[in-house]
C-alpha atoms as a PDB file:
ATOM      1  CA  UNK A   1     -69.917  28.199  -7.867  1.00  0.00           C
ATOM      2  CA  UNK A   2     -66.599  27.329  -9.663  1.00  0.00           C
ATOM      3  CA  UNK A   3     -64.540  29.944 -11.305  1.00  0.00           C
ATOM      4  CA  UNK A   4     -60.902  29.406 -12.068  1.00  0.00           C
ATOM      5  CA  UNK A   5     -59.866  32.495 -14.097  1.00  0.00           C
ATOM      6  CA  UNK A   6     -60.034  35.386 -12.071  1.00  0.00           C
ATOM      7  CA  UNK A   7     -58.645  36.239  -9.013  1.00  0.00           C
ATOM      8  CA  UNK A   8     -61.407  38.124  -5.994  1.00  0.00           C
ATOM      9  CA  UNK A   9     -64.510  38.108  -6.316  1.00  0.00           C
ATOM     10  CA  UNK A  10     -66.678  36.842  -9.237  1.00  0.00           C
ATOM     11  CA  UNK A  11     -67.847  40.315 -11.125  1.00  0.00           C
ATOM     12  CA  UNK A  12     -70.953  37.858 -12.591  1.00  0.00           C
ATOM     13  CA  UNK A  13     -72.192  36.281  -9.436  1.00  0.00           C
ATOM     14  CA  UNK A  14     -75.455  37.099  -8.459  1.00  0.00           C
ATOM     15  CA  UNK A  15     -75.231  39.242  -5.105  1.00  0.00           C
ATOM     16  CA  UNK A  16     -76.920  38.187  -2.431  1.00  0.00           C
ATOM     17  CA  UNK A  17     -78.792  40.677   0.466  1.00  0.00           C
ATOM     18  CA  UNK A  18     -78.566  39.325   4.174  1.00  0.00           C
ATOM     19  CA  UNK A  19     -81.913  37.553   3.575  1.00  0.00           C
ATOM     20  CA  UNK A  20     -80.866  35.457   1.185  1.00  0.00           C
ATOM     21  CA  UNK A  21     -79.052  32.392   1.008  1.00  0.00           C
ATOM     22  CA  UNK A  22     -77.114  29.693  -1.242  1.00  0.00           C
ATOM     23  CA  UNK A  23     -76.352  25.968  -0.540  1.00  0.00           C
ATOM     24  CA  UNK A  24     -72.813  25.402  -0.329  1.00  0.00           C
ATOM     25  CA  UNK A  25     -71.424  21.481  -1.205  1.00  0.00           C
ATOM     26  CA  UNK A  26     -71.853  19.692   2.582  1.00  0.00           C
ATOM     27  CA  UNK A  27     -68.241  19.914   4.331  1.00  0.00           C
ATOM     28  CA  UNK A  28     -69.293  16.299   6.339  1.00  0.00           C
ATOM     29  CA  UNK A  29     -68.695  15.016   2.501  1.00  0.00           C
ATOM     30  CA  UNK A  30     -65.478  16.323   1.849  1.00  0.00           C
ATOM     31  CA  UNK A  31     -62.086  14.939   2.170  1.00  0.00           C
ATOM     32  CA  UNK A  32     -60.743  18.661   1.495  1.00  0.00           C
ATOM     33  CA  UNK A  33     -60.519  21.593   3.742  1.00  0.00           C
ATOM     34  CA  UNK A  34     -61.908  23.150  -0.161  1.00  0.00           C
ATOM     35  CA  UNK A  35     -65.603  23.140   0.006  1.00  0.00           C
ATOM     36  CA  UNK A  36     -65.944  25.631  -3.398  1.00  0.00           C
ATOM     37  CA  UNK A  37     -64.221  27.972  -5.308  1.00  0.00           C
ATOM     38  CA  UNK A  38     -65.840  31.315  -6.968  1.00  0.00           C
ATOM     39  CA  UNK A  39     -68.866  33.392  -6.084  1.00  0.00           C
ATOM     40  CA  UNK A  40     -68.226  36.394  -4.053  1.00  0.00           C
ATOM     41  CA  UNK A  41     -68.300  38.372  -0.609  1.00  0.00           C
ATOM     42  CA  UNK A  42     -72.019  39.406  -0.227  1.00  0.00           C
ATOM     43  CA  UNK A  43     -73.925  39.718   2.846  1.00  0.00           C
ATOM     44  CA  UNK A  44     -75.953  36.359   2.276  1.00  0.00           C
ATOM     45  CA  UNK A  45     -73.337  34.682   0.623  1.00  0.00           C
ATOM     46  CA  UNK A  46     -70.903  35.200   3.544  1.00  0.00           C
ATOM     47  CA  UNK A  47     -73.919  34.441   6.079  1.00  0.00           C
ATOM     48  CA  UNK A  48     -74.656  31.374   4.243  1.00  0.00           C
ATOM     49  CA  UNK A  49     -71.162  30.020   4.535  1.00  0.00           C
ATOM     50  CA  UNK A  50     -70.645  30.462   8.195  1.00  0.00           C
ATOM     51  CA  UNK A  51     -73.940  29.576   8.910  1.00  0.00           C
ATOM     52  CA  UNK A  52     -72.938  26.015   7.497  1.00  0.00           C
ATOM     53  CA  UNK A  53     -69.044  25.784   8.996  1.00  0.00           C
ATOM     54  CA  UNK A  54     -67.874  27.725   5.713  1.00  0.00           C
ATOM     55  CA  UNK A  55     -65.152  30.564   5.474  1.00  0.00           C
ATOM     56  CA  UNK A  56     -63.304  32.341   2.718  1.00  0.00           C
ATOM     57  CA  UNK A  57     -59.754  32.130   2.891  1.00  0.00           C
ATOM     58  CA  UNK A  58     -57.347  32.362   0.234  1.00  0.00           C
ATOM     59  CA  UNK A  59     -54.614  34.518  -1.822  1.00  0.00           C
ATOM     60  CA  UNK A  60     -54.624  38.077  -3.226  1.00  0.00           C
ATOM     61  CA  UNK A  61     -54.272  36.326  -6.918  1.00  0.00           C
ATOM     62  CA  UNK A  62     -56.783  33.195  -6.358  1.00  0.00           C
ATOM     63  CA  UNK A  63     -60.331  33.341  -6.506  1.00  0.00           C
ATOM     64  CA  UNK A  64     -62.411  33.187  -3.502  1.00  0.00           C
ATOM     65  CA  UNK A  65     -61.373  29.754  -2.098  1.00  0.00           C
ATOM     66  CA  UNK A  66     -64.371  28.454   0.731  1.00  0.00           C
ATOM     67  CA  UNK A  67     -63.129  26.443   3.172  1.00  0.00           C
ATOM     68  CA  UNK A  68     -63.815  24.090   6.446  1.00  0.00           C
ATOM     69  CA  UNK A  69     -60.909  22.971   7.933  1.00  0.00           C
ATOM     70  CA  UNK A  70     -60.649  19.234   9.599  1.00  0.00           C
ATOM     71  CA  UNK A  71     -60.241  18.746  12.415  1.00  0.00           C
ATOM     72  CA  UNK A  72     -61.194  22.646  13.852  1.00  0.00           C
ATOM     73  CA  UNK A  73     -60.401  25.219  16.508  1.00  0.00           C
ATOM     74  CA  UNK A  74     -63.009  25.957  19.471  1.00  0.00           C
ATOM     75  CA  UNK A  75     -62.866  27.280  22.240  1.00  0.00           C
ATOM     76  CA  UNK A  76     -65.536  26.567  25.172  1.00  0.00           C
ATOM     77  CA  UNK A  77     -66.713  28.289  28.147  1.00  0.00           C
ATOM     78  CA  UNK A  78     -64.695  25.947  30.338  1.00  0.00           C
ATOM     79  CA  UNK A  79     -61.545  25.561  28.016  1.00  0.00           C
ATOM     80  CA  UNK A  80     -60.741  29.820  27.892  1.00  0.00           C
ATOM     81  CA  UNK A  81     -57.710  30.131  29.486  1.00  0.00           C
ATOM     82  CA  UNK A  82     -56.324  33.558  31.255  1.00  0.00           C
ATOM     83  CA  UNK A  83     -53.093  33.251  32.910  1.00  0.00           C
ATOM     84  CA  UNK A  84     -52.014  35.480  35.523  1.00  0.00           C
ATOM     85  CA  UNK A  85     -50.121  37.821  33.708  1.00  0.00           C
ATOM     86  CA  UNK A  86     -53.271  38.653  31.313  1.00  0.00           C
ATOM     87  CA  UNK A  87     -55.215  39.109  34.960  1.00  0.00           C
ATOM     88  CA  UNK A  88     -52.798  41.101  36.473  1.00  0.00           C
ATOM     89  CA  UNK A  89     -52.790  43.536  32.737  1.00  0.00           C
ATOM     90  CA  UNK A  90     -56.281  43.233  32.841  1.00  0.00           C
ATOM     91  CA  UNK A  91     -57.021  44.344  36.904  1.00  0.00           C
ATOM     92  CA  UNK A  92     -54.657  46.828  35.977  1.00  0.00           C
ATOM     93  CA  UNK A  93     -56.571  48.185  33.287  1.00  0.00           C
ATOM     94  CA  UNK A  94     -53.901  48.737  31.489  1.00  0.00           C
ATOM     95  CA  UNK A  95     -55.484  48.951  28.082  1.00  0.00           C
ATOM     96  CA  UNK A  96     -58.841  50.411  27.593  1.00  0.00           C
ATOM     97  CA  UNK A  97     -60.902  47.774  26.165  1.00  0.00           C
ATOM     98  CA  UNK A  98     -64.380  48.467  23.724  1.00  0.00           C
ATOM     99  CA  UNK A  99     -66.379  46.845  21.486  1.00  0.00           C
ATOM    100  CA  UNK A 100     -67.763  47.813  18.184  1.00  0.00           C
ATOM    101  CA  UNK A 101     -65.931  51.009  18.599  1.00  0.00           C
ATOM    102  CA  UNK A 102     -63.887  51.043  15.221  1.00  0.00           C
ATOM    103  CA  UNK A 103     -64.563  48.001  13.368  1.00  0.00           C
ATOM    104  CA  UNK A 104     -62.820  49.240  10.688  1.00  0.00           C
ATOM    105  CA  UNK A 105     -59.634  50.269  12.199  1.00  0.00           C
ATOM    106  CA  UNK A 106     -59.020  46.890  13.126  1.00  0.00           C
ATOM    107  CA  UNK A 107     -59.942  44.919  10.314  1.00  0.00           C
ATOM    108  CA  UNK A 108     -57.423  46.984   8.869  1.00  0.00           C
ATOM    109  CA  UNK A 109     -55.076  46.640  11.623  1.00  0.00           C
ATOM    110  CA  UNK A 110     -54.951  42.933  10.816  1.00  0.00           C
ATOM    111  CA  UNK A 111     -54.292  43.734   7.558  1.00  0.00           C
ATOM    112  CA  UNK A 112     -51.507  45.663   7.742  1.00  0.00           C
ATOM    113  CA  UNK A 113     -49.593  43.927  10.874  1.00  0.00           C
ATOM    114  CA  UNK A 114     -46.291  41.994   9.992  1.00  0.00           C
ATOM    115  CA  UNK A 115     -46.743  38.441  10.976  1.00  0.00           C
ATOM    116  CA  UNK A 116     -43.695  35.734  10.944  1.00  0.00           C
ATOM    117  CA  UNK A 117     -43.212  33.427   8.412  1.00  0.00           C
ATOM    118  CA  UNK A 118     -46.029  35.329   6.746  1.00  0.00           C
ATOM    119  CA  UNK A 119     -45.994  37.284   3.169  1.00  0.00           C
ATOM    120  CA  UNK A 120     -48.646  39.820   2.427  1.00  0.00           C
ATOM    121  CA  UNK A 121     -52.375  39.162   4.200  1.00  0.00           C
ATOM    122  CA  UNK A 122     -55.304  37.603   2.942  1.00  0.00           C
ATOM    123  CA  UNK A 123     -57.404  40.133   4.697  1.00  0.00           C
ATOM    124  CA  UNK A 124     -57.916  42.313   0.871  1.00  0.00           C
ATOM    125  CA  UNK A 125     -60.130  45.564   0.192  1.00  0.00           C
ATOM    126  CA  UNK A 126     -62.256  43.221  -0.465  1.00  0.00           C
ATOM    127  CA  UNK A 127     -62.609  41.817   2.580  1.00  0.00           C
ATOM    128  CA  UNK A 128     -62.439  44.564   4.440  1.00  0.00           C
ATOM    129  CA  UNK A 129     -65.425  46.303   2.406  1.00  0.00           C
ATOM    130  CA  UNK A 130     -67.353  43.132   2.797  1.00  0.00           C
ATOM    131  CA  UNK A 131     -66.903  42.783   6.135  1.00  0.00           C
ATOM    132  CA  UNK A 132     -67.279  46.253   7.445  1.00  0.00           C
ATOM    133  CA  UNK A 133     -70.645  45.838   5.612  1.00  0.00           C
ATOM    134  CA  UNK A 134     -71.643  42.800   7.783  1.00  0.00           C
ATOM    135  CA  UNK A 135     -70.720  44.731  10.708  1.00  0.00           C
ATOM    136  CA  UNK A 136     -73.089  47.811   9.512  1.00  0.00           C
ATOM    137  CA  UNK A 137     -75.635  44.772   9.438  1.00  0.00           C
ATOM    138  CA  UNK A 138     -75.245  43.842  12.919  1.00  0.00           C
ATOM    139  CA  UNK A 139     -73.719  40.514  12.207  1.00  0.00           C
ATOM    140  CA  UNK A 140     -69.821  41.107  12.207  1.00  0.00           C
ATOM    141  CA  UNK A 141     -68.204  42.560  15.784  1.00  0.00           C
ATOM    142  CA  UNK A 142     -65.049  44.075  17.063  1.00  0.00           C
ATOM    143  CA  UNK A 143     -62.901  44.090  20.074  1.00  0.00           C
ATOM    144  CA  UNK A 144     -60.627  47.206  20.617  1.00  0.00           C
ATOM    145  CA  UNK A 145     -57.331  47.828  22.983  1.00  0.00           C
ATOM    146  CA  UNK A 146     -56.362  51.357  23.259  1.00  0.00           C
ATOM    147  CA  UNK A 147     -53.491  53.222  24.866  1.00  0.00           C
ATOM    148  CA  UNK A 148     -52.891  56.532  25.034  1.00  0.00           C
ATOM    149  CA  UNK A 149     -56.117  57.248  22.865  1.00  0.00           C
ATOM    150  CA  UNK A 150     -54.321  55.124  20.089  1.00  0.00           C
ATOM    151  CA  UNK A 151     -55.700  51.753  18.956  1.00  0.00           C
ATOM    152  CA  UNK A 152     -52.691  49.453  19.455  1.00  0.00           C
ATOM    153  CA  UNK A 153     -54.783  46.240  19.681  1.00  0.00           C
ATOM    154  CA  UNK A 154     -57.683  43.940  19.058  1.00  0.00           C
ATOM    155  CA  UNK A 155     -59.830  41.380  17.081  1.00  0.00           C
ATOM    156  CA  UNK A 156     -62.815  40.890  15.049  1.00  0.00           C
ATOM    157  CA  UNK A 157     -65.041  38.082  13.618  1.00  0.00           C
ATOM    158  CA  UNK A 158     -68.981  37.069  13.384  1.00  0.00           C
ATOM    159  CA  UNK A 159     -71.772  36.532  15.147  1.00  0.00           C
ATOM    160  CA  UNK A 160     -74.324  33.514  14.096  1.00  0.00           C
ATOM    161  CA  UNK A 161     -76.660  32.220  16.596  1.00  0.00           C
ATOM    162  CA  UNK A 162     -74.576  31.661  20.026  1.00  0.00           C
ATOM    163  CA  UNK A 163     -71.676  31.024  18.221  1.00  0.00           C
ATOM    164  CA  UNK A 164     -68.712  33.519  17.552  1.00  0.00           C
ATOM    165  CA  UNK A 165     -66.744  32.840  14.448  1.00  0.00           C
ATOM    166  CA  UNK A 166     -63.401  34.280  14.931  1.00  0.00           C
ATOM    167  CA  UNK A 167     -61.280  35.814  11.832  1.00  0.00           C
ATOM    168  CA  UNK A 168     -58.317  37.742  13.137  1.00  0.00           C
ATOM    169  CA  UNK A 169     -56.572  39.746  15.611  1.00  0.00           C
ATOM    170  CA  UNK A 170     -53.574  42.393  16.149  1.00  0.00           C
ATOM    171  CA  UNK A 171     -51.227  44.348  18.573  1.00  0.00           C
ATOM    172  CA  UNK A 172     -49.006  46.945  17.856  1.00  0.00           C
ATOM    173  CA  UNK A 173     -48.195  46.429  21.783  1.00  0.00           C
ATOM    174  CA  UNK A 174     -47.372  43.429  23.953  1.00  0.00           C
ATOM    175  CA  UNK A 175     -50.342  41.589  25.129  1.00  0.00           C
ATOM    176  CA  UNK A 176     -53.156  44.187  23.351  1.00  0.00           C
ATOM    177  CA  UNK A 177     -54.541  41.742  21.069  1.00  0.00           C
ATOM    178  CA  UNK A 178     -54.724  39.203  24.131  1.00  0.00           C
ATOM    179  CA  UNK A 179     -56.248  41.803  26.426  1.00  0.00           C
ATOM    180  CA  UNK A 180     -58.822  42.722  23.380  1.00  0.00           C
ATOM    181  CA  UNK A 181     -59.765  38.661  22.344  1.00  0.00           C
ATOM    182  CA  UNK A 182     -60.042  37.464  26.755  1.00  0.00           C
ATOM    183  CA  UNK A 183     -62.418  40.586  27.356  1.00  0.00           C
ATOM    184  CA  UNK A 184     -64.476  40.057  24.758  1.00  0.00           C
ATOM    185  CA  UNK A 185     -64.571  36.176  25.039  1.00  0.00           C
ATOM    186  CA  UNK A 186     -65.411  36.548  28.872  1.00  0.00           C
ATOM    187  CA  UNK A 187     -68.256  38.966  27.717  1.00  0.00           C
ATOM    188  CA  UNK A 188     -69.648  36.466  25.185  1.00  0.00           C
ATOM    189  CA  UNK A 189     -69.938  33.543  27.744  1.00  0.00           C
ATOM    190  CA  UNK A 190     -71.448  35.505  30.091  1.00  0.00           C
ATOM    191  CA  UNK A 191     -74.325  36.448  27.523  1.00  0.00           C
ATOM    192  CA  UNK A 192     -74.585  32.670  26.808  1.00  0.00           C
ATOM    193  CA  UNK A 193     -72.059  32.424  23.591  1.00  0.00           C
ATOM    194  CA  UNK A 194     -71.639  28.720  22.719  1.00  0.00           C
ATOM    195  CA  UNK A 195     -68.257  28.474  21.924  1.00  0.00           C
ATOM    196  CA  UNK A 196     -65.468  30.304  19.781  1.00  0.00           C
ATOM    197  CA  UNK A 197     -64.542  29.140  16.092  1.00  0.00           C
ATOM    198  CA  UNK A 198     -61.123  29.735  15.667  1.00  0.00           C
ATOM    199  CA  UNK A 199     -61.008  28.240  12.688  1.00  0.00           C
ATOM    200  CA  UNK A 200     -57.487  26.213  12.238  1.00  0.00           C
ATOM    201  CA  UNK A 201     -54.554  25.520  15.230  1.00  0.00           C
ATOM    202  CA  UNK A 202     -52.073  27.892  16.125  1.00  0.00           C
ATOM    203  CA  UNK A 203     -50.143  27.557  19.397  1.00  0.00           C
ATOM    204  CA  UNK A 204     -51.113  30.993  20.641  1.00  0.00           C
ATOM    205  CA  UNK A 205     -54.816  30.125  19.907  1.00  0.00           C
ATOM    206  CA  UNK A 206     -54.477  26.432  22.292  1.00  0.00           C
ATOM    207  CA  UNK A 207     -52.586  29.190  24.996  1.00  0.00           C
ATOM    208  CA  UNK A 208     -55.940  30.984  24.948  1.00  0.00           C
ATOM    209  CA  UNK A 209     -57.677  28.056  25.485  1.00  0.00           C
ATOM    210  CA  UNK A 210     -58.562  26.182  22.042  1.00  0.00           C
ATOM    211  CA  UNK A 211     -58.974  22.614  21.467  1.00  0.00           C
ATOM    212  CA  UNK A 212     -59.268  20.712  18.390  1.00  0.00           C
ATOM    213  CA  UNK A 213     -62.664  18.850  17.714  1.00  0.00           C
ATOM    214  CA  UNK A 214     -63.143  17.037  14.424  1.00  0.00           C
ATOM    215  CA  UNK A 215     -65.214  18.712  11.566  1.00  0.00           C
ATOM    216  CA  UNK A 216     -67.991  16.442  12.398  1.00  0.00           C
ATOM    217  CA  UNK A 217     -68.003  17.108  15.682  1.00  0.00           C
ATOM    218  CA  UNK A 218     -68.311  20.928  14.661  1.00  0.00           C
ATOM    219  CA  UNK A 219     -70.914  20.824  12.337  1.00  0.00           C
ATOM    220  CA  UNK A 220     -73.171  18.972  14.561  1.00  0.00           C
ATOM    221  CA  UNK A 221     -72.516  21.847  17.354  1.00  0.00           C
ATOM    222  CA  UNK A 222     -72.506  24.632  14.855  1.00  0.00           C
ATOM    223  CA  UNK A 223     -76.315  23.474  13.607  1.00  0.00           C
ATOM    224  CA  UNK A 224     -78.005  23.088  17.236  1.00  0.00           C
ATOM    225  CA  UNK A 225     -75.878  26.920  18.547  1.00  0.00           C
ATOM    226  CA  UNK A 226     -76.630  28.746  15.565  1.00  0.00           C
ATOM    227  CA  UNK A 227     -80.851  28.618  16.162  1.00  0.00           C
ATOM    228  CA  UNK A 228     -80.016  30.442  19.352  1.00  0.00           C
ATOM    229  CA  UNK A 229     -79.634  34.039  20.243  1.00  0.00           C
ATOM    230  CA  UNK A 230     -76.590  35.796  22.067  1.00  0.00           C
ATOM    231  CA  UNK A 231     -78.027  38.538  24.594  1.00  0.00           C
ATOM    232  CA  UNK A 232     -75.946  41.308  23.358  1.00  0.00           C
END
């Protein structure tokens, strides 16, 4: 699963439907956050990643990098934090929150935001395409803020066993991308989500609630939560 030339997705890798699967290297041995390099974005190759604590993440002119990051992100029932300004926008109603509504309009939303200290996005056509396909599968989900009719907000990731695996998120207004991620968290717990993967630290992601567990740690949870079944 190595391939150093190209950058994207490996044109000669075998693509694999969402009912099939491919062993990735075990994280628990790894000193890296690199796990592999090469293959591509297919439904059971992407599956097969998060299913064991996997994700793609790298640049527009590197091959598909696969990586778990030590120590990582989660956020629990008990640890999801709202503060009372996000309960005040959200009694308020003032977005209009949905989910699954247009998948694709924020996956692309992410893509196209300005972030600090940030040049370009990893989220490629690529990803996009592959994702959107997941979600036409069932497996990947969105969260959507709206205002005015407009999408100005909102997040998206994937859904294996009771655990959500978070990617990205957006506003193109104070607070939407907040007001998307806490009503859609608060919806997963109460349909008996394990916890949250958010992958690697950020401050705003421990202001929502995240804590840092080792890899370990994670890949123990990940393998009893993702048997189960969210009630969705």
């Amino acid at each position: 699963m190595r391939r150093d030339a190209l950058a994207g997705p490996d044109p000669d890798f075998p693509y694999l439907t969402e009912d099939e699967r491919v062993t990735f290297p075990d994280p628990a041995k790894k000193s890296s956050w690199i796990i592999a390099i090469g293959g591509n974005l297919s439904p059971g190759m992407l599956l097969s990643a998060y299913e064991q604590g996997i994700f793609p993440w790298y640049g527009p002119d590197d091959p598909i990098i696969w990586q778990s990051p030590d120590p990582r992100l989660v956020i629990y029932p008990h640890t999801l934090h709202v503060s009372e300004s996000m309960r005040k926008i959200l009694r308020r109603q003032v977005f209009t929150i949905t989910f699954d509504k247009d998948f694709e309009g924020v996956i692309r939303g992410c893509a196209e935001i300005e972030r600090p200290g940030q040049d370009g996005t990893w989220i490629s056509e690529d990803i996009i395409k592959a994702y959107t396909e997941l979600h036409r599968l069932g497996y990947a989900h969105s969260a959507e803020a709206w205002q005015d009719g407009k999408l100005v907000g909102g997040c998206y990731g994937l859904i294996i066993g009771r655990v959500f695996c978070g990617e990205s998120m957006f506003a193109r207004v104070s607070n939407a991308s907040k007001a998307a991620f806490l009503s859609w968290a608060q919806y997963l717990f109460s349909r008996g989500c394990a916890f949250i993967d958010c992958q690697v630290t950020t401050e705003h992601l421990v202001s929502l609630g995240g804590v840092e567990i080792s890899r370990e740690e994670f890949l123990a949870q990940l393998a009893v939560a993702r048997k189960g079944k969210l009630d969705i």
